[in-house]
Protein backbone atom coordinates (compact mmCIF):
# COMPACT_ATOMS: atom_id res chain seq x y z
CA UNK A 1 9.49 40.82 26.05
CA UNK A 2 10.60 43.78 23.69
CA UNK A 3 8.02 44.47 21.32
CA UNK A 4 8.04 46.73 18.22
CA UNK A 5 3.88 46.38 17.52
CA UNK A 6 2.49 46.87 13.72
CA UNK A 7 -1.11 47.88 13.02
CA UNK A 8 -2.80 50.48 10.88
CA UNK A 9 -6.49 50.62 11.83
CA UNK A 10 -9.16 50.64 14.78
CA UNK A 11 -8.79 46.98 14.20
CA UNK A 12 -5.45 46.71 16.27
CA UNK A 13 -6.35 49.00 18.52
CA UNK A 14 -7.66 46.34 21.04
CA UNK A 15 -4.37 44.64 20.90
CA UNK A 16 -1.98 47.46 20.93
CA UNK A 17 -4.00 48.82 24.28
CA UNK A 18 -3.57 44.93 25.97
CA UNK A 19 0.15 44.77 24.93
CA UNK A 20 0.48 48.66 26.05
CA UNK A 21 -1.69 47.04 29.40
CA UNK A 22 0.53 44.10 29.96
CA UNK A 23 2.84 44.35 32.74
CA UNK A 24 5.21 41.45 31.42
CA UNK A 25 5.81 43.05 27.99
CA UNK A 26 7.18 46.65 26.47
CA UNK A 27 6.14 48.14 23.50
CA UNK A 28 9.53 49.74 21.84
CA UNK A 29 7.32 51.19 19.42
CA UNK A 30 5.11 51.17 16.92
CA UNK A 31 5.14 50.52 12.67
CA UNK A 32 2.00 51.92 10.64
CA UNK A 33 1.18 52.97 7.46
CA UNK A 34 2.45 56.41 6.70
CA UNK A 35 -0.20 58.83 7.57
CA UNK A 36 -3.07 59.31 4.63
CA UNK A 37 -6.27 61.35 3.23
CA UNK A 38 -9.40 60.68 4.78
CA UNK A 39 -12.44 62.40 5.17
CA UNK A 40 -14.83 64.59 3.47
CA UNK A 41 -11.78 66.95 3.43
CA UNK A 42 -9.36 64.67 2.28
CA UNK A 43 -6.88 65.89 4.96
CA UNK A 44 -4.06 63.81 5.93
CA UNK A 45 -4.50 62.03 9.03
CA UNK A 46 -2.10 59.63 11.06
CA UNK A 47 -3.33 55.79 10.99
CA UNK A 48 -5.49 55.05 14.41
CA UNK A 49 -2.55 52.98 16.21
CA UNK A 50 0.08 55.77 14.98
CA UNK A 51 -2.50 58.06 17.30
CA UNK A 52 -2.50 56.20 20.15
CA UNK A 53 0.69 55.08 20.32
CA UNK A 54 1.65 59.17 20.12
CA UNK A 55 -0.60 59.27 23.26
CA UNK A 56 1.07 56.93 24.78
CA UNK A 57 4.75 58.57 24.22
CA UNK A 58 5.77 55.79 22.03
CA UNK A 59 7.99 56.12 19.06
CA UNK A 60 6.00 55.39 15.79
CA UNK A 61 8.05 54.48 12.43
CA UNK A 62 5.73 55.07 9.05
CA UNK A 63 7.99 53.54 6.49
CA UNK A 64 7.20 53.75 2.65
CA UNK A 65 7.73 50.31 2.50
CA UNK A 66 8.90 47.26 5.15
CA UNK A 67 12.06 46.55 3.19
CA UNK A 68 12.94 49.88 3.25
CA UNK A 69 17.08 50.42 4.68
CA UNK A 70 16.28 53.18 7.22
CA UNK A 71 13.29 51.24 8.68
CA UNK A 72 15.03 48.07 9.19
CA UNK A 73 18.29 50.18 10.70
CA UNK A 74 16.15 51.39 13.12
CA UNK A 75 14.20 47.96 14.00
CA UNK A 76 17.75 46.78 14.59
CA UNK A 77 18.74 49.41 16.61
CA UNK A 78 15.87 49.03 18.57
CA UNK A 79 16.29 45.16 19.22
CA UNK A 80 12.92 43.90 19.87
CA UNK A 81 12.18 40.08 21.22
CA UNK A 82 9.48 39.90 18.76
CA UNK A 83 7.03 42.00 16.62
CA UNK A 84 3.04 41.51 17.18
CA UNK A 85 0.96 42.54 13.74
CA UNK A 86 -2.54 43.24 13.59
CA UNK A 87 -4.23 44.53 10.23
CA UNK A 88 -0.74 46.26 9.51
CA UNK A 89 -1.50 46.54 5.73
CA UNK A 90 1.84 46.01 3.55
CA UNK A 91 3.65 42.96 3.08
CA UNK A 92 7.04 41.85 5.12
CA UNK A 93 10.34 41.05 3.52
CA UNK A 94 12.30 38.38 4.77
CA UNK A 95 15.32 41.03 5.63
CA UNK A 96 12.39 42.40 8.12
CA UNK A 97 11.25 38.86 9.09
CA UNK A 98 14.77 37.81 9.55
CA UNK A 99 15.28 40.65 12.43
CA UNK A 100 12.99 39.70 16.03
CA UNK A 101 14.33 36.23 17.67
CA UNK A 102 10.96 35.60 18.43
CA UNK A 103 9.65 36.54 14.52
CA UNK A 104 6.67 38.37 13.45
CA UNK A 105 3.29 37.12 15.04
CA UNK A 106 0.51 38.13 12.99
CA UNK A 107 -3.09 37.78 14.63
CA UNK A 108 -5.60 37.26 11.57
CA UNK A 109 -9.58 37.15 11.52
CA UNK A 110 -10.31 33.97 10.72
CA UNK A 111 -9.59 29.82 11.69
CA UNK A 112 -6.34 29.22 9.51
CA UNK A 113 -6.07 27.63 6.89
CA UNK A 114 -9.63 29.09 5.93
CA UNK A 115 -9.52 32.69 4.82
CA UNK A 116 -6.13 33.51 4.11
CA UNK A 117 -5.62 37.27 2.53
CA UNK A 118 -7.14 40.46 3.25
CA UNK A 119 -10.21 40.46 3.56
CA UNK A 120 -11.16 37.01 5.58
CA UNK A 121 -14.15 38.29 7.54
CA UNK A 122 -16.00 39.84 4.84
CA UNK A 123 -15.26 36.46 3.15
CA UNK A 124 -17.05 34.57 5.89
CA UNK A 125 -20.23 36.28 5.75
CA UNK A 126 -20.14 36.72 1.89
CA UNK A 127 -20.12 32.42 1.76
CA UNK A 128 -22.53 31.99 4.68
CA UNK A 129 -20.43 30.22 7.35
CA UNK A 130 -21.72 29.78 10.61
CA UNK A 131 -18.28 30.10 12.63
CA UNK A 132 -15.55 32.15 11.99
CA UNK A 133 -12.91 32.90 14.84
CA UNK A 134 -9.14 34.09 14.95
CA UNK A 135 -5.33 32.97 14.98
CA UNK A 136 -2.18 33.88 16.12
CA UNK A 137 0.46 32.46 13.81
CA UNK A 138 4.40 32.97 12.71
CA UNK A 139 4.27 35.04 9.59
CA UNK A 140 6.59 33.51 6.72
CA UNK A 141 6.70 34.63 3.05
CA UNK A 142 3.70 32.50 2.15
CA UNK A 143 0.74 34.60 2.20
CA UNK A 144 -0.95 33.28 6.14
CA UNK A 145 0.88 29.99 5.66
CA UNK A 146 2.98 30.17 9.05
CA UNK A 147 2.71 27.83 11.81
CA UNK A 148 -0.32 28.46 14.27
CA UNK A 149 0.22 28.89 17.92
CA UNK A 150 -3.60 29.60 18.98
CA UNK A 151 -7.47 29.81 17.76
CA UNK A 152 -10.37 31.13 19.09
CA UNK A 153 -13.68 30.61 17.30
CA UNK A 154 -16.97 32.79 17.12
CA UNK A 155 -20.26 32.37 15.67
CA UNK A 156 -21.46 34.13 12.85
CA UNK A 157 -25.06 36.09 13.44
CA UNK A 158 -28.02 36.65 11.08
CA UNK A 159 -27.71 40.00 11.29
CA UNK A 160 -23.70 40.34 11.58
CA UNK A 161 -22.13 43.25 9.35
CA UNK A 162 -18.54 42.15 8.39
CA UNK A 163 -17.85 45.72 10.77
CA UNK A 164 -20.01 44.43 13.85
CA UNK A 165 -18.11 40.45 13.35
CA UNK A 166 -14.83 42.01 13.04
CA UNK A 167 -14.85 44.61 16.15
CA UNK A 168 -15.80 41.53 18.25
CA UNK A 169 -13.14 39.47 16.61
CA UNK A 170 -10.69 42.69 17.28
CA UNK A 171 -11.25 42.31 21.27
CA UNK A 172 -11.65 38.75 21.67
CA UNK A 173 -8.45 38.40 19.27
CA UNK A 174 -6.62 41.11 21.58
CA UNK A 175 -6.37 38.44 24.49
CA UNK A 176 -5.28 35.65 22.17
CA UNK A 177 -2.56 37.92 21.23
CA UNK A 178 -1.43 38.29 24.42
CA UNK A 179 -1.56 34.65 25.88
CA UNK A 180 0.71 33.58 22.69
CA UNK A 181 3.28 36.28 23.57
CA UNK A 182 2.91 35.32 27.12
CA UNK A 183 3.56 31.39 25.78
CA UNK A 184 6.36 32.32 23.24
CA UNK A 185 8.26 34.27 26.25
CA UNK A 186 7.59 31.45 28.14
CA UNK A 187 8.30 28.40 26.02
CA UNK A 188 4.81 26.70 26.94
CA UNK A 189 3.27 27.54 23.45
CA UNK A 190 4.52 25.43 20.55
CA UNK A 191 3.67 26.62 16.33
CA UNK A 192 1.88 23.88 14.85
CA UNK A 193 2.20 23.16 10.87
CA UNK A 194 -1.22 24.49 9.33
CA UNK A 195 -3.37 21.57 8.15
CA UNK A 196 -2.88 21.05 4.02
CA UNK A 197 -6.73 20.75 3.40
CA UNK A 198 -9.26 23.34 4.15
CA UNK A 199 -7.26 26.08 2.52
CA UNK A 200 -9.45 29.07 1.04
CA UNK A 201 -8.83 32.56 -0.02
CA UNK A 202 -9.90 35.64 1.08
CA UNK A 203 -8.73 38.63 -1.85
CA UNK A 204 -9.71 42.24 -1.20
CA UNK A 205 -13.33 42.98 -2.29
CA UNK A 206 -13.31 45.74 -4.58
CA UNK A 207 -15.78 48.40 -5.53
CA UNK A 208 -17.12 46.69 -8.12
CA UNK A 209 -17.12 43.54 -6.43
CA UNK A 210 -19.67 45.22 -4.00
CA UNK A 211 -22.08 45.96 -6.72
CA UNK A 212 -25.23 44.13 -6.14
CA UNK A 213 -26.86 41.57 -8.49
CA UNK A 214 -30.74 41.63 -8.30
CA UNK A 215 -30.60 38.57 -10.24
CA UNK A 216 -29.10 36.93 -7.64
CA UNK A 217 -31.48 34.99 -4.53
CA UNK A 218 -32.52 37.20 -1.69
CA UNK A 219 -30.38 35.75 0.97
CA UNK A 220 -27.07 36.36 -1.81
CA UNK A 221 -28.06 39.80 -1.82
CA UNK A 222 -28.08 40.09 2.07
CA UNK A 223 -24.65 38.22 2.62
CA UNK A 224 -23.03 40.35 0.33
CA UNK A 225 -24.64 43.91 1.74
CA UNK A 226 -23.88 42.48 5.23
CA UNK A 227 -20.28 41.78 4.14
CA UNK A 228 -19.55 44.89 2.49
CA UNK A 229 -20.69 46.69 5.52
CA UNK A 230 -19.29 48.90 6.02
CA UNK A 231 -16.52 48.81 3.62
CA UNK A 232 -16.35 49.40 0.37
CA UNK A 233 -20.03 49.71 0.76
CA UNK A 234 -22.60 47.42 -1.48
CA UNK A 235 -23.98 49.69 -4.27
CA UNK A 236 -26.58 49.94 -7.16
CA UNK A 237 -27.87 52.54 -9.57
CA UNK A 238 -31.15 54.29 -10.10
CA UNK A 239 -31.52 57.11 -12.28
CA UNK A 240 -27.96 56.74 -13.18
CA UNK A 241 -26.85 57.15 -10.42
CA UNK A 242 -25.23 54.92 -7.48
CA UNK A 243 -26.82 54.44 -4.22
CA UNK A 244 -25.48 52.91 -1.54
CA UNK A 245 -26.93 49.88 0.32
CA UNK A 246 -26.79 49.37 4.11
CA UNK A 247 -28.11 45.73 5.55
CA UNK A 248 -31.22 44.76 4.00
CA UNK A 249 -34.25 42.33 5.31
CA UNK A 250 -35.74 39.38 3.57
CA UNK A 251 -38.84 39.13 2.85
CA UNK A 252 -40.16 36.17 1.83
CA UNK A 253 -43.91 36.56 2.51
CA UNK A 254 -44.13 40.05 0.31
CA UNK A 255 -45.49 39.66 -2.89
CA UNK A 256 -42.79 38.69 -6.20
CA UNK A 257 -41.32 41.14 -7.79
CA UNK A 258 -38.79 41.02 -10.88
CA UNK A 259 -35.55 41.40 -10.09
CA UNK A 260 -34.67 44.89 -9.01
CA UNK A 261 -37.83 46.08 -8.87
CA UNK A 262 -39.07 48.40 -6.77
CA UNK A 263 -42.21 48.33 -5.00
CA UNK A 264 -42.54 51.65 -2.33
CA UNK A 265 -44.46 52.54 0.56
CA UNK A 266 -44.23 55.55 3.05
CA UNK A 267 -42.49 53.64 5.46
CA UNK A 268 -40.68 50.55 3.60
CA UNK A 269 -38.90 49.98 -0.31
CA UNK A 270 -39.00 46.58 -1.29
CA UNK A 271 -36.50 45.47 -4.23
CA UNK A 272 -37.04 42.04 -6.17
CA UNK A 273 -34.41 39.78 -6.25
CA UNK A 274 -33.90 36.18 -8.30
CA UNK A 275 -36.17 34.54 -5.47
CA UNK A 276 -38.64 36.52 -3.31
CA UNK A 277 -38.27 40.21 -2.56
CA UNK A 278 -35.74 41.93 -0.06
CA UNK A 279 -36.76 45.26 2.41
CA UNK A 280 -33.91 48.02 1.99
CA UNK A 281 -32.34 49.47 5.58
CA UNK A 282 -30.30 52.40 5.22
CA UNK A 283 -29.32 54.08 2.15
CA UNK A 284 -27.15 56.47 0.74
CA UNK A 285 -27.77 58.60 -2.15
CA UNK A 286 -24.64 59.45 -4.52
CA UNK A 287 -23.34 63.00 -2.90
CA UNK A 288 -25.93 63.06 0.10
CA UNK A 289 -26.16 61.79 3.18
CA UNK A 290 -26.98 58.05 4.63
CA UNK A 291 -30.99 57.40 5.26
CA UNK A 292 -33.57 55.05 5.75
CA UNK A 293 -34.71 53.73 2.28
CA UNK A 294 -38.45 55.11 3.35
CA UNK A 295 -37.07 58.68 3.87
CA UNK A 296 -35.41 58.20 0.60
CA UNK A 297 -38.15 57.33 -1.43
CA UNK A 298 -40.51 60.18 -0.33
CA UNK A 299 -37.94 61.85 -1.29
CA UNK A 300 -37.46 61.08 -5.32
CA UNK A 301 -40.69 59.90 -5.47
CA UNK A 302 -41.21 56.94 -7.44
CA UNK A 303 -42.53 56.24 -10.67
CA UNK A 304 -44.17 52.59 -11.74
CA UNK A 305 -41.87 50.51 -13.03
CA UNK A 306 -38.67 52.07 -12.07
CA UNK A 307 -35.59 49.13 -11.18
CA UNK A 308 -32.03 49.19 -9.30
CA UNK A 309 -29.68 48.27 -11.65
């Protein structure tokens, strides 16, 4: 098949290499975000998949927006069978939708219906589950509410980061991607409906949202450090001033301590939590860079009674 491929981050990147891989399909080109600041610079950069798919001597189209006339002139012109998405970023108006035979096949981190919206792995770890997995479905103007065409499922660690669940989702849900698209160009795949029950919601976590409660239990803290790992980053303040949190430990044999609370040693920080105490990981400083919490707290030197807030 003819495929015009869109994807923004190192996310896709697994797909975008199978599809480029594939003998049985082309990739026309590609659609991205248009190119941003990142950095400690705040240079503008191309997206990841606008990158490789330069390497790669594809044509790459950056509209403003999906809907916007040029854009869908050009995805017109260029006629494709049907358009993969993986973690493209904007939304899709039916006059784009409308274009590809074949539709828009979105591949989304998570076992539809749970975990529509943007942010469906940091979701799963955030609530605890102990699977999570990924789908291939036909995007329609219902936010994830297409018809599936295929699921894969993985188990969720102790340990996992949302980063370190998602880049194993990203290449197991690269050869999903391409068995539906091998099925659709076949006719041996069929969309089913997505069940009515089971439906949850997966918003964008925010900044703020990532701001840990010490009042919260110990393992609350952890699923919410491990799911805002590593973005936006978990946070709290001390001395006025935020710190970031990497993964933390629990530790439920340490002695209690009041909820943020800190309780310091040369080679561990221990924070209280609303149950029993949790060991910090890395840390970063507001305006420095990331440590280990025991390098940090040589380095301000602690006082008695001093709390993250």
């Amino acid at each position: 098949m003819r495929l015009v491929f869109a994807g923004t981050p190192d996310t896709a990147l697994p797909s975008l290499r199978a599809l480029l891989d594939s003998p049985r399909h082309e990739v026309a080109a590609v659609v991205t975000r248009p190119d941003a600041q990142s950095g400690r610079g705040r240079k503008v950069h191309p997206s990841p998949v606008a990158r490789l798919a330069e390497e790669a001597g594809i044509e790459v189209l950056k509209p403003a927006k999906a809907g916007d006339p040029e854009f869908l002139d050009r995805l017109r012109a260029i006629g494709p069978d049907c358009c993969p998405v993986v973690a493209y970023g904007a939304l899709l108006p039916q006059a784009a939708l409308d274009i590809p035979p074949h539709g828009w096949i979105n591949l989304h981190f998570s076992v539809l219906p749970a975990w529509r919206g943007a942010a469906p792995v940091q979701h799963a770890v955030l609530h605890g589950d102990d699977v999570t997995g990924a789908s291939t479905f036909r995007i329609v103007k219902e936010l994830d509410a297409g018809p599936v065409f295929g699921v894969l499922t993985e188990p969720i660690r102790p340990g996992d980061t949302s980063g370190a669940l998602l880049a194993r989702l990203a290449e197991a849900g690269a050869g999903l991607l391409l068995a539906t698209l091998d099925g659709v160009e076949d006719g041996t795949i069929e969309a089913r409906p997505q069940p009515a029950d089971g439906v949850s919601l997966a918003p964008k976590i925010t900044v703020e949202d990532a701001r840990i409660d010490w009042t919260a239990p110990a393992m609350r803290v952890d699923r919410l450090v491990r799911a805002c790992t590593p973005a936006p980053g978990a946070w709290t303040e001390f001395r006025g001033q935020r710190v970031k949190i990497g993964p933390v430990w629990l530790a439920p044999d340490a002695d209690k301590l009041a909820p943020g609370e800190i309780a310091a040693t040369r080679k561990s920080v221990l924070v209280g939590t609303g149950t029993h105490p949790v060991e910090l990981g890395e840390v970063q400083p507001q305006g420095k860079r990331q440590m280990t919490a025991a390098e940090w707290g040589r380095g301000v030197r602690f006082t008695g009674g001093e709390t993250l807030v």
